[in-house]
C-alpha atoms as a PDB file:
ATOM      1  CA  UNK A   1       0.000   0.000   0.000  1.00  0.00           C
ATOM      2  CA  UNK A   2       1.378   3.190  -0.799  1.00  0.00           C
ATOM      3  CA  UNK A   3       1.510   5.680   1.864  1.00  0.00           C
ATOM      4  CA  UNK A   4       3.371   8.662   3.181  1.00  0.00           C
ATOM      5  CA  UNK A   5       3.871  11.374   5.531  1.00  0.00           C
ATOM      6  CA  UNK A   6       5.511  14.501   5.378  1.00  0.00           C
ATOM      7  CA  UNK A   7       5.860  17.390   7.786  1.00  0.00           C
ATOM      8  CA  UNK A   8       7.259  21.269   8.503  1.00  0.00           C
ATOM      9  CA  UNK A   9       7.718  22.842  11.714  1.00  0.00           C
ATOM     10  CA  UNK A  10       6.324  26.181  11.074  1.00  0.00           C
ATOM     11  CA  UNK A  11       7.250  29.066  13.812  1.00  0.00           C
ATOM     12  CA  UNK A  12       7.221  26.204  16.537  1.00  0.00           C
ATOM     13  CA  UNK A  13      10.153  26.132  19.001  1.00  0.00           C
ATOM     14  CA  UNK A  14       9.217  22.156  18.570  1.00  0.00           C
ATOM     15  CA  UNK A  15       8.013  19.768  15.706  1.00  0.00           C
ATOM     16  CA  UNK A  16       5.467  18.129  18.264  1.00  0.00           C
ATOM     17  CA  UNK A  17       2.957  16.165  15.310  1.00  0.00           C
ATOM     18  CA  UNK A  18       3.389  12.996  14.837  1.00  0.00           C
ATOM     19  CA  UNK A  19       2.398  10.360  12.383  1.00  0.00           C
ATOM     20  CA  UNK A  20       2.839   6.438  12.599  1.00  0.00           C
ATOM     21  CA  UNK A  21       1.661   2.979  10.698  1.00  0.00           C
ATOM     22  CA  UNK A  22       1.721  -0.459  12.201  1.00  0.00           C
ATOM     23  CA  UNK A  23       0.589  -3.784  10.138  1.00  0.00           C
ATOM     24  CA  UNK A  24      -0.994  -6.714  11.799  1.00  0.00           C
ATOM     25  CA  UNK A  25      -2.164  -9.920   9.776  1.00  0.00           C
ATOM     26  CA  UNK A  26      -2.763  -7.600   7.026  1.00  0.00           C
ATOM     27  CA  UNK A  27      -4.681  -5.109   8.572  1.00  0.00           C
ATOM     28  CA  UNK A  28      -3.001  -1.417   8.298  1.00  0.00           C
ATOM     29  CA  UNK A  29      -3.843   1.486  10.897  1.00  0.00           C
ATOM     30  CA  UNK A  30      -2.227   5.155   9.832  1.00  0.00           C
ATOM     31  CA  UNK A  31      -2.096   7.765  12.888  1.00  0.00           C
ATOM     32  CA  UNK A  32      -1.901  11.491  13.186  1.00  0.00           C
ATOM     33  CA  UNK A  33      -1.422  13.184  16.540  1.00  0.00           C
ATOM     34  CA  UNK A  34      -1.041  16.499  17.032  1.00  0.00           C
ATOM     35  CA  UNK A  35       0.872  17.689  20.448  1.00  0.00           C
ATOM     36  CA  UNK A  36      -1.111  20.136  22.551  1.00  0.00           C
ATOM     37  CA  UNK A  37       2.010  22.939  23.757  1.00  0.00           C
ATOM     38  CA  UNK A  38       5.934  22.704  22.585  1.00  0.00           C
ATOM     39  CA  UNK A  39       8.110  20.911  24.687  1.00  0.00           C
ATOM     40  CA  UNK A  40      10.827  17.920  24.422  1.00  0.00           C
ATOM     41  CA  UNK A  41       8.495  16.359  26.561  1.00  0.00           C
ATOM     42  CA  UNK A  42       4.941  16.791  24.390  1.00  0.00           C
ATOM     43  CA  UNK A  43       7.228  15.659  21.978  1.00  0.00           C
ATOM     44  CA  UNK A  44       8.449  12.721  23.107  1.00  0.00           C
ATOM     45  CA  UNK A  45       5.258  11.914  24.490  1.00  0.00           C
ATOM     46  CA  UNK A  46       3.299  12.263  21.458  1.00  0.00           C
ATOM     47  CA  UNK A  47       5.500  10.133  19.106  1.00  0.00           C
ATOM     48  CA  UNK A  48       5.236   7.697  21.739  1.00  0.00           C
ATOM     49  CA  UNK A  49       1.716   7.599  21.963  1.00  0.00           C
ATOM     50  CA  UNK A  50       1.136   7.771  17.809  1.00  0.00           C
ATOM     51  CA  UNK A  51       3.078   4.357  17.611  1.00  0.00           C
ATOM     52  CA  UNK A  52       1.045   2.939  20.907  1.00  0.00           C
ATOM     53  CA  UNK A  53      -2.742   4.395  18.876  1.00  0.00           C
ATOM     54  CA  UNK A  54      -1.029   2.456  15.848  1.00  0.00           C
ATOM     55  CA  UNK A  55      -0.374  -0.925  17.145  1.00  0.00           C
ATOM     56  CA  UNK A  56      -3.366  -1.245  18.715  1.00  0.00           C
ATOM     57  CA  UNK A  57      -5.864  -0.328  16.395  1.00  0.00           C
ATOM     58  CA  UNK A  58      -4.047  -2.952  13.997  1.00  0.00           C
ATOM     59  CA  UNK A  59      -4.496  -5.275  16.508  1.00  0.00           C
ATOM     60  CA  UNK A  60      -7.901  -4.861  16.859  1.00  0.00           C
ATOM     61  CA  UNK A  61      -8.899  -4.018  13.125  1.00  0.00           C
ATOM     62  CA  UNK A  62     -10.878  -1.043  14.256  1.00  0.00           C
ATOM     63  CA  UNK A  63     -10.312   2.568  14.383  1.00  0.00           C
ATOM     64  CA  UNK A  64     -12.564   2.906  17.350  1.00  0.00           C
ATOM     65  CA  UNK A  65     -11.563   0.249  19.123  1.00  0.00           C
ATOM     66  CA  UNK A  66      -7.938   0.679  19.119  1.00  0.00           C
ATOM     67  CA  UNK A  67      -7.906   4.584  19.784  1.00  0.00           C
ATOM     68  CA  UNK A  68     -10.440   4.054  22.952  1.00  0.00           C
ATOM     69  CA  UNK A  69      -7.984   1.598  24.324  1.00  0.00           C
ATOM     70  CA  UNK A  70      -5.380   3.948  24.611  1.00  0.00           C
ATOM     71  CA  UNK A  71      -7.672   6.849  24.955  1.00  0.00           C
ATOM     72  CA  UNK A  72      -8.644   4.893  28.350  1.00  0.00           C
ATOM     73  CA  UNK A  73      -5.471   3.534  29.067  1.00  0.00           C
ATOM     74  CA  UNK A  74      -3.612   7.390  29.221  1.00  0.00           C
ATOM     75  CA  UNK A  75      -7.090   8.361  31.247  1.00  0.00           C
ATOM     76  CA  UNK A  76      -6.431   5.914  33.912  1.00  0.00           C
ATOM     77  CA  UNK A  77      -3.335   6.891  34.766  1.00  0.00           C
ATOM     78  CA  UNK A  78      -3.807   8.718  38.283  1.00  0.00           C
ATOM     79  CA  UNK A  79      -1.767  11.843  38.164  1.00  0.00           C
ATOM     80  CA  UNK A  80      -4.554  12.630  35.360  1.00  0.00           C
ATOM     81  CA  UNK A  81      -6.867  13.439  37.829  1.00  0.00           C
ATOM     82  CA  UNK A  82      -5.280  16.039  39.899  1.00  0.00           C
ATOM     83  CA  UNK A  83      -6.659  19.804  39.499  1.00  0.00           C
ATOM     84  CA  UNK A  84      -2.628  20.459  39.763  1.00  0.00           C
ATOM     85  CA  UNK A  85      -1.579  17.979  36.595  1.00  0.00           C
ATOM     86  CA  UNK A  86       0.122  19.265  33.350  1.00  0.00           C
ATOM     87  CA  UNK A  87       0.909  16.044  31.546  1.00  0.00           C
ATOM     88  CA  UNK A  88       1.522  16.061  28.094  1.00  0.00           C
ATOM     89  CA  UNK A  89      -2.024  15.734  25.776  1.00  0.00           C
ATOM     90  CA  UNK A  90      -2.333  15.326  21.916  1.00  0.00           C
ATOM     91  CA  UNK A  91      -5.341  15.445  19.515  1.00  0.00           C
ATOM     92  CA  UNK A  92      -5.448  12.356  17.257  1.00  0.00           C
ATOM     93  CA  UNK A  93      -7.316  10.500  14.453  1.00  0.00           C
ATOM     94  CA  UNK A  94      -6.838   6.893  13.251  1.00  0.00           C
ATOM     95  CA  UNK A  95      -8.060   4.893  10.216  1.00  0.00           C
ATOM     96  CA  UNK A  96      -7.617   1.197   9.739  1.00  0.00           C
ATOM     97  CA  UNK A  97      -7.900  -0.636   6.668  1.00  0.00           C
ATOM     98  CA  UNK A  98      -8.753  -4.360   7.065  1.00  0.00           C
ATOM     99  CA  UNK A  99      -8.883  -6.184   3.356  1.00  0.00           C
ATOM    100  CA  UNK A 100     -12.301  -6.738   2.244  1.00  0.00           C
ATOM    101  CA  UNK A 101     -13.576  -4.615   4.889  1.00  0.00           C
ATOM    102  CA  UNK A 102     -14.601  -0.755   4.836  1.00  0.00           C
ATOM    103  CA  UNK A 103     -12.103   1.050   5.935  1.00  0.00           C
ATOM    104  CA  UNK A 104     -12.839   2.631   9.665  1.00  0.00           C
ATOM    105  CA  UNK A 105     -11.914   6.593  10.819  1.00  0.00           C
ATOM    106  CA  UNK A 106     -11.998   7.434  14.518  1.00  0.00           C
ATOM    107  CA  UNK A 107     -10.586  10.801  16.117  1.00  0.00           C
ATOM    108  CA  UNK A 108     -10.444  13.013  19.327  1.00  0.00           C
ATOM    109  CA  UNK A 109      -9.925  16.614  19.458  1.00  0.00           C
ATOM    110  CA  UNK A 110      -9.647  18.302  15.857  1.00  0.00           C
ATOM    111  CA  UNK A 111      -6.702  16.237  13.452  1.00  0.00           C
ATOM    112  CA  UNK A 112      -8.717  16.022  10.462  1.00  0.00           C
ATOM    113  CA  UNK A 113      -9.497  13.124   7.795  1.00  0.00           C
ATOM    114  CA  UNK A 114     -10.294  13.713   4.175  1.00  0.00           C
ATOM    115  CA  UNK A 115     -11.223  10.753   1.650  1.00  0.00           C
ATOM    116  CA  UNK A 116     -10.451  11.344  -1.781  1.00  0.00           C
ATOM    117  CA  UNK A 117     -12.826   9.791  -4.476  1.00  0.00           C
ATOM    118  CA  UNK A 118     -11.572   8.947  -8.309  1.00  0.00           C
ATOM    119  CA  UNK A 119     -13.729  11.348  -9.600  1.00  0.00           C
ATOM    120  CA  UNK A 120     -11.414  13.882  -7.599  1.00  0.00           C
ATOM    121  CA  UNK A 121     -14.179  14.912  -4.796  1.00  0.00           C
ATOM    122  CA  UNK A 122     -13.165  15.331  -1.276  1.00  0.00           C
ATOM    123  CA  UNK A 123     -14.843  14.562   1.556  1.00  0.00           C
ATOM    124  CA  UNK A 124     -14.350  15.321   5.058  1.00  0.00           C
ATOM    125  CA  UNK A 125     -15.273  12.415   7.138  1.00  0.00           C
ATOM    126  CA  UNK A 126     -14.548  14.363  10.662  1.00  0.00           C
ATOM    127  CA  UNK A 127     -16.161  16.959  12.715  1.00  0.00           C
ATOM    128  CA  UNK A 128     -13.663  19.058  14.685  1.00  0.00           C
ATOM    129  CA  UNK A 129     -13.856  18.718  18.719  1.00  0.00           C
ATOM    130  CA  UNK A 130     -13.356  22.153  19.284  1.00  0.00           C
ATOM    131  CA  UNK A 131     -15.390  25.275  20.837  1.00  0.00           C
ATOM    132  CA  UNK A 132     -16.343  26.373  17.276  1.00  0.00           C
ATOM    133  CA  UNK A 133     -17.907  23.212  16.878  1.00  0.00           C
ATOM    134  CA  UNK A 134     -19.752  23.551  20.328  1.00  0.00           C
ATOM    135  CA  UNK A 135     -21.098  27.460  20.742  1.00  0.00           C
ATOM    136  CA  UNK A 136     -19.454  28.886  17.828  1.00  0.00           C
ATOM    137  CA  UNK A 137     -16.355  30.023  19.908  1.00  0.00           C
ATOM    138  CA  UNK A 138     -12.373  29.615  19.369  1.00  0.00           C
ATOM    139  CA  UNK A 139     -11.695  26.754  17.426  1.00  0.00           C
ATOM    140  CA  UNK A 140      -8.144  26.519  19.403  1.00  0.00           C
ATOM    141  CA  UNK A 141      -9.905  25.095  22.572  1.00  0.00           C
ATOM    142  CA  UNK A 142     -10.020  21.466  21.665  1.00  0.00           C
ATOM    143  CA  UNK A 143     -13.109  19.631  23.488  1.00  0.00           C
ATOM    144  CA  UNK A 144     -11.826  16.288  23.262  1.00  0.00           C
ATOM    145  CA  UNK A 145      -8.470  14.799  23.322  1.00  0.00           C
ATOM    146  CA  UNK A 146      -6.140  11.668  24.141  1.00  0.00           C
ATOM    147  CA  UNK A 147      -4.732  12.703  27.427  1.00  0.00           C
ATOM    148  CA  UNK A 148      -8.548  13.916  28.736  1.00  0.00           C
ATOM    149  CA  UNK A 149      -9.984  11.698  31.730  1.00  0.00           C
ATOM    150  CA  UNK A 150     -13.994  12.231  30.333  1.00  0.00           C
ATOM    151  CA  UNK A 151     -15.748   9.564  29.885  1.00  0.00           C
ATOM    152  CA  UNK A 152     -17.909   9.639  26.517  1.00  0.00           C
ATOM    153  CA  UNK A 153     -21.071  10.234  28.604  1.00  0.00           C
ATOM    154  CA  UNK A 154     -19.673  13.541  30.718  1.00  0.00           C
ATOM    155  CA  UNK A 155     -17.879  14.897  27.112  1.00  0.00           C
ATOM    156  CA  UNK A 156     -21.569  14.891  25.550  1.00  0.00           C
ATOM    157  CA  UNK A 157     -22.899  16.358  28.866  1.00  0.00           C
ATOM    158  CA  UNK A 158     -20.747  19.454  28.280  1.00  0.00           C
ATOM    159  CA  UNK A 159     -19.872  19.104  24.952  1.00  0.00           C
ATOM    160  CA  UNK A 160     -22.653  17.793  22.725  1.00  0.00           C
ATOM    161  CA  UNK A 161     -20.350  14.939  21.499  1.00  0.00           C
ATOM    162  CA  UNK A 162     -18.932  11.752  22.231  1.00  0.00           C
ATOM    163  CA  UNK A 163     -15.047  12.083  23.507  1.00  0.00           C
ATOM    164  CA  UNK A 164     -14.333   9.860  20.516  1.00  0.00           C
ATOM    165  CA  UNK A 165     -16.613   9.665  17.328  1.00  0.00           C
ATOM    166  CA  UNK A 166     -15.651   7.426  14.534  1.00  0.00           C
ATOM    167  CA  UNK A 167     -17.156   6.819  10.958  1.00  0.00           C
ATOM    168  CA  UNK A 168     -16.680   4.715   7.888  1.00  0.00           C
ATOM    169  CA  UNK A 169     -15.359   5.746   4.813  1.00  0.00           C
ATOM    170  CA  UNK A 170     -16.984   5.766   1.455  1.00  0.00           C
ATOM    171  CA  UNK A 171     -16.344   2.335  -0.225  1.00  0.00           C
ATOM    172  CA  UNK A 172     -15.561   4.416  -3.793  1.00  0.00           C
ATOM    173  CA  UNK A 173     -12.095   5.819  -1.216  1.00  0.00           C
ATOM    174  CA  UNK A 174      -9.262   6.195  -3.408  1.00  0.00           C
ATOM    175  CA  UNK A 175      -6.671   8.733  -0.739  1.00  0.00           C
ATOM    176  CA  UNK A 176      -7.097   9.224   2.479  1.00  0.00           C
ATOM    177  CA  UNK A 177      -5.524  11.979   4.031  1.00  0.00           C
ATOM    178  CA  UNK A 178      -5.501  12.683   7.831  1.00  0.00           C
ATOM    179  CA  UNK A 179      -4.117  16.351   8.199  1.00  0.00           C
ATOM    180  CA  UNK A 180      -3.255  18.398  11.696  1.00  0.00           C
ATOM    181  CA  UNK A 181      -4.502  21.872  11.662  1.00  0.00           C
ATOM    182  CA  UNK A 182      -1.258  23.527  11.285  1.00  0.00           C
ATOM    183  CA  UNK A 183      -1.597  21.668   7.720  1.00  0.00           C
ATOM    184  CA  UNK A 184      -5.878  22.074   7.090  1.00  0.00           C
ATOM    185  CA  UNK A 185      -6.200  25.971   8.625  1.00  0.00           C
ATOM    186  CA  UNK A 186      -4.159  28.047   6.503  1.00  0.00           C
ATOM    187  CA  UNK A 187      -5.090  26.760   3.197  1.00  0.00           C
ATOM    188  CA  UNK A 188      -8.821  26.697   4.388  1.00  0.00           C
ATOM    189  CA  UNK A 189      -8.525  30.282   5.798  1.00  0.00           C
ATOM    190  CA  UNK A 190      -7.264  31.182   1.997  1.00  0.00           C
ATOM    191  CA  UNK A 191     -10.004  29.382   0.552  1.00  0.00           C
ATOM    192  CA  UNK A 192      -7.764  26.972  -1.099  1.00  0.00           C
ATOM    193  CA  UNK A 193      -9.051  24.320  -2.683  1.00  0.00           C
ATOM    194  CA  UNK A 194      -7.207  21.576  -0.764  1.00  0.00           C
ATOM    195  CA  UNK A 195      -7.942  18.400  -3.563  1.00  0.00           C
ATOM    196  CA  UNK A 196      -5.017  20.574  -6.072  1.00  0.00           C
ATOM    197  CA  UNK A 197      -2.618  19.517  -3.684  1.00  0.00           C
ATOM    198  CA  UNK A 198      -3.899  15.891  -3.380  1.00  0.00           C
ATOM    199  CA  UNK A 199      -4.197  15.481  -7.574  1.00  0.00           C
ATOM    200  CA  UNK A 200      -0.075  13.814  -7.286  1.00  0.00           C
ATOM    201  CA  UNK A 201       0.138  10.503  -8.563  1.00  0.00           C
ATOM    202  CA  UNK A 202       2.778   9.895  -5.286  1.00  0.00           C
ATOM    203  CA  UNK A 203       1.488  10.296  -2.330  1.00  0.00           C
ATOM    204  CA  UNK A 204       4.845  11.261  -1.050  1.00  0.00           C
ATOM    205  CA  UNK A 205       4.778  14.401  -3.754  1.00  0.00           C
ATOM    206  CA  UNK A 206       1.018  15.018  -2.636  1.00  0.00           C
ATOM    207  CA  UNK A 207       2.102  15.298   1.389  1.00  0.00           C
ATOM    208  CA  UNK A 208       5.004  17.076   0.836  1.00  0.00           C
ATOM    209  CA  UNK A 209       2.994  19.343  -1.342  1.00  0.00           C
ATOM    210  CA  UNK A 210       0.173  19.782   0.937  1.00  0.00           C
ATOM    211  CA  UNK A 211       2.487  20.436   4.166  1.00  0.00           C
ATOM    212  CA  UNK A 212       4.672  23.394   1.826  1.00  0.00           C
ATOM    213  CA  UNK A 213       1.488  25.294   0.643  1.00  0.00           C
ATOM    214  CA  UNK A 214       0.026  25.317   4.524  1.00  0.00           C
ATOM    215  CA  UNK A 215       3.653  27.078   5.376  1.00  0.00           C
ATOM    216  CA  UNK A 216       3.296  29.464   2.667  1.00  0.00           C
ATOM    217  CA  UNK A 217      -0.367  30.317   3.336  1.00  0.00           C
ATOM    218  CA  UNK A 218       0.215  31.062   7.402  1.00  0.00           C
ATOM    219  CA  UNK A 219      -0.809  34.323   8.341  1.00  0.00           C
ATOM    220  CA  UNK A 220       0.896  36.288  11.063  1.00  0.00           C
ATOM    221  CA  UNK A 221       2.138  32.261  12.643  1.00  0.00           C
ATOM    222  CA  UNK A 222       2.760  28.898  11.336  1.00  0.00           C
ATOM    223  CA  UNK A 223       2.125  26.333  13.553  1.00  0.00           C
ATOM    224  CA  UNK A 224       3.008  22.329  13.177  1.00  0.00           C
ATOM    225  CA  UNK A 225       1.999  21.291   9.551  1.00  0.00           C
ATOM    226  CA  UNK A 226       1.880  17.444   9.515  1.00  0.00           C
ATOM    227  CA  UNK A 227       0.076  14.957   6.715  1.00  0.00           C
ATOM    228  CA  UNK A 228      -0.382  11.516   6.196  1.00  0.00           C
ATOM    229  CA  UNK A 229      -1.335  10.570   2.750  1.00  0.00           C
ATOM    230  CA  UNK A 230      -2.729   6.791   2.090  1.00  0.00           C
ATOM    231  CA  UNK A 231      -3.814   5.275  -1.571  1.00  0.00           C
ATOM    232  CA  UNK A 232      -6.583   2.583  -1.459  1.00  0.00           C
ATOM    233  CA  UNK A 233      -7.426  -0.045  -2.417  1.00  0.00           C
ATOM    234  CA  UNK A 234      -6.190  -2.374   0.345  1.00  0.00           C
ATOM    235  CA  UNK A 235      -4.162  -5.297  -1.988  1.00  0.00           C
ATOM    236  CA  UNK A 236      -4.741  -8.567   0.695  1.00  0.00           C
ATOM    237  CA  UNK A 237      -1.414 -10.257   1.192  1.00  0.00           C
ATOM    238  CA  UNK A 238      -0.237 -13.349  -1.021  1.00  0.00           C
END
């Protein structure tokens, strides 16, 4: 499957996205996480906990499934629950393609995913967890995101939605791309159209591409710009 991920560090005193694949009996799960702050330590923390969303939603063959487990697994962890705490937190989206199977999208806080269709229409399969989304307020103060101790119940008592949503993506999915908002915001503040920078036949051309123009469209500060780029179909193993 061809796949790839490129990224710039904008203003940033730290390149604190990260991206990550893992393979598991022939089921592929591609991860995005963007770091909350910029530190060595959301840094190393959110690289970390890319490869941890990755190998467990391979495991499990579901996007859901394998970004709740670690979505519970950092929420259990009891320093989480003081009123004192600043641990590192990251937004994050997964999709996992299992062959034969739709492929699955799940997310928390506002990475984005796009699925590109041969006909060359884009569709975003995600709805930002962010106050914009909520009241129509700052779309910089994420609602939801791995690192959070809410359960799905109390996030859609304050929130209006589910500390993780997932979807499935169109079967007629040719690219995927999951994008951090450092990469999605500038060109969409521009009113770029973001599909010229997916038309590449290499996905590595198309990511490194997308993550340039983001750069070059930042206003008064670039932040993070970080893509993953994924071509479908799934080819099962021999």
């Amino acid at each position: 499957m061809a796949h790839a991920s490129a990224q710039l560090i904008g203003d940033r005193s730290h390149q604190c996205d990260a991206t990550a694949t893992h393979t598991h009996d022939g089921t592929r799960a591609y991860v995005l996480c963007d770091g909350i702050g910029s530190s060595d330590e959301v840094q190393a923390w959110t690289r970390t906990a890319a490869r941890r969303i990755a190998r467990a939603a391979a495991r499990s063959g579901d996007a859901e499934a394998g970004l709740r487990a670690e979505y519970d697994r950092y929420a259990a962890e009891p320093e989480r629950t003081s009123p004192f705490a600043d641990l590192p937190n990251a937004c994050a989206a997964v999709a996992v393609a299992v062959p034969g199977k739709p492929l699955t999208v799940a997310w928390c806080g506002d990475v984005r995913t796009y699925a590109l269709t041969p006909g060359g229409t884009l569709r975003r399969l995600t709805a930002d967890h962010n106050m914009r989304r909520v009241v129509g307020g700052d779309r910089n103060t994420v609602t939801s995101y791995l690192g959070a101790v809410e359960s799905d119940d109390q996030c859609k008592g304050r929130y209006n939605h589910a500390a993780i949503e997932s979807v499935t993506a169109p079967a007629d999915t040719s690219r995927l791309l999951l994008a951090s908002d450092g990469a999605y915001e500038p060109l969409e503040d521009s009113c770029r159209d973001l599909t010229r920078y997916l038309g590449w036949r290499s996905p590595r051309r198309a990511a490194d591409t997308f993550v340039a123009a983001a750069i070059d469209h930042a206003s008064s500060h670039a932040d993070n710009a970080t893509v993953l780029v994924a071509d479908f179909p799934l080819t099962p193993p021999e």
